[in-house]
Protein backbone atom coordinates (compact mmCIF):
# COMPACT_ATOMS: atom_id res chain seq x y z
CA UNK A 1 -0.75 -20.43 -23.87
CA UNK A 2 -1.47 -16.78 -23.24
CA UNK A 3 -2.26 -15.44 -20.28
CA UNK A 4 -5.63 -13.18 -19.61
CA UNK A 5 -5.43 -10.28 -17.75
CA UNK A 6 -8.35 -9.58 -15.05
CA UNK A 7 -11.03 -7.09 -16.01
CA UNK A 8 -10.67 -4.28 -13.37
CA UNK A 9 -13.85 -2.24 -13.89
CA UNK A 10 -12.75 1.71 -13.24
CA UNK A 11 -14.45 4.17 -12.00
CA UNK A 12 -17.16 5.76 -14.84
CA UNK A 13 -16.75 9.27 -12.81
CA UNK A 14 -12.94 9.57 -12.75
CA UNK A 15 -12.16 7.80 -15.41
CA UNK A 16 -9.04 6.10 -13.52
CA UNK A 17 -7.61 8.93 -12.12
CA UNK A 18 -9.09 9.07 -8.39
CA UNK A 19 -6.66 11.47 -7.35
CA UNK A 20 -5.93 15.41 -8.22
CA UNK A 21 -4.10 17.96 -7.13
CA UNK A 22 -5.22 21.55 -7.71
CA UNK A 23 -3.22 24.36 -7.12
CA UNK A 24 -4.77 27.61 -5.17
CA UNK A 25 -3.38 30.34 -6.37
CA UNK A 26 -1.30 30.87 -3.12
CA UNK A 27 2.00 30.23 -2.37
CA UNK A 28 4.07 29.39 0.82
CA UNK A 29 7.12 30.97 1.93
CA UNK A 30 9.32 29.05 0.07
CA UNK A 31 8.08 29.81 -3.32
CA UNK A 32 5.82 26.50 -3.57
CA UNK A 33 2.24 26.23 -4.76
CA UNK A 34 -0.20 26.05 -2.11
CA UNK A 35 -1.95 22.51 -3.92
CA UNK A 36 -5.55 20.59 -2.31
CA UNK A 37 -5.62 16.95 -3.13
CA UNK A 38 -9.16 15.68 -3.63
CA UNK A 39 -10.29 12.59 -4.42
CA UNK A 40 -12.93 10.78 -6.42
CA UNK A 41 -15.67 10.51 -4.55
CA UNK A 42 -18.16 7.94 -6.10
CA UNK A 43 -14.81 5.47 -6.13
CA UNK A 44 -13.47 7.14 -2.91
CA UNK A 45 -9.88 7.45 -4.21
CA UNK A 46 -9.04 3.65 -5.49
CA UNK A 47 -9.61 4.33 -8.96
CA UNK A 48 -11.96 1.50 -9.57
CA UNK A 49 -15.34 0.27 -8.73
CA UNK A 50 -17.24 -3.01 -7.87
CA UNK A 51 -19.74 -5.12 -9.70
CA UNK A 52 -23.04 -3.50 -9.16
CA UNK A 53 -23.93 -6.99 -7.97
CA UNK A 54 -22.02 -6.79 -5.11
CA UNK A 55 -22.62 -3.07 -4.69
CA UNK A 56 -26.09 -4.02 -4.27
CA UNK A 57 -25.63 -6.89 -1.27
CA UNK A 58 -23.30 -4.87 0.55
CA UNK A 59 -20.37 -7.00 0.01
């Protein structure tokens, strides 16, 4: 029999990708990029979001 995968609802605002890393336009020392990593913030970096049922209860 096959097996179902779970529905993991993602995040509508970052499409998946909670994470990015954007470069500054600096550089260190070394020769590196100078990079800020921000996250999603409506998903608060896990890529993913809860029912709007239990968003709602505080669960």
């Amino acid at each position: 029999m096959p097996q179902h995968a779970q529905n993991t609802r993602v995040c509508r605002d970052c499409d998946g990708f909670a994470t990015a890393a954007i470069t500054t336009g600096t550089r260190h020392r070394d020769g590196s990029r100078s990079t800020l990593r921000i996250t999603c913030p409506a998903c608060k970096g896990t890529g993913h979001t809860a029912p709007a049922t239990l968003a709602r209860t505080g669960r």
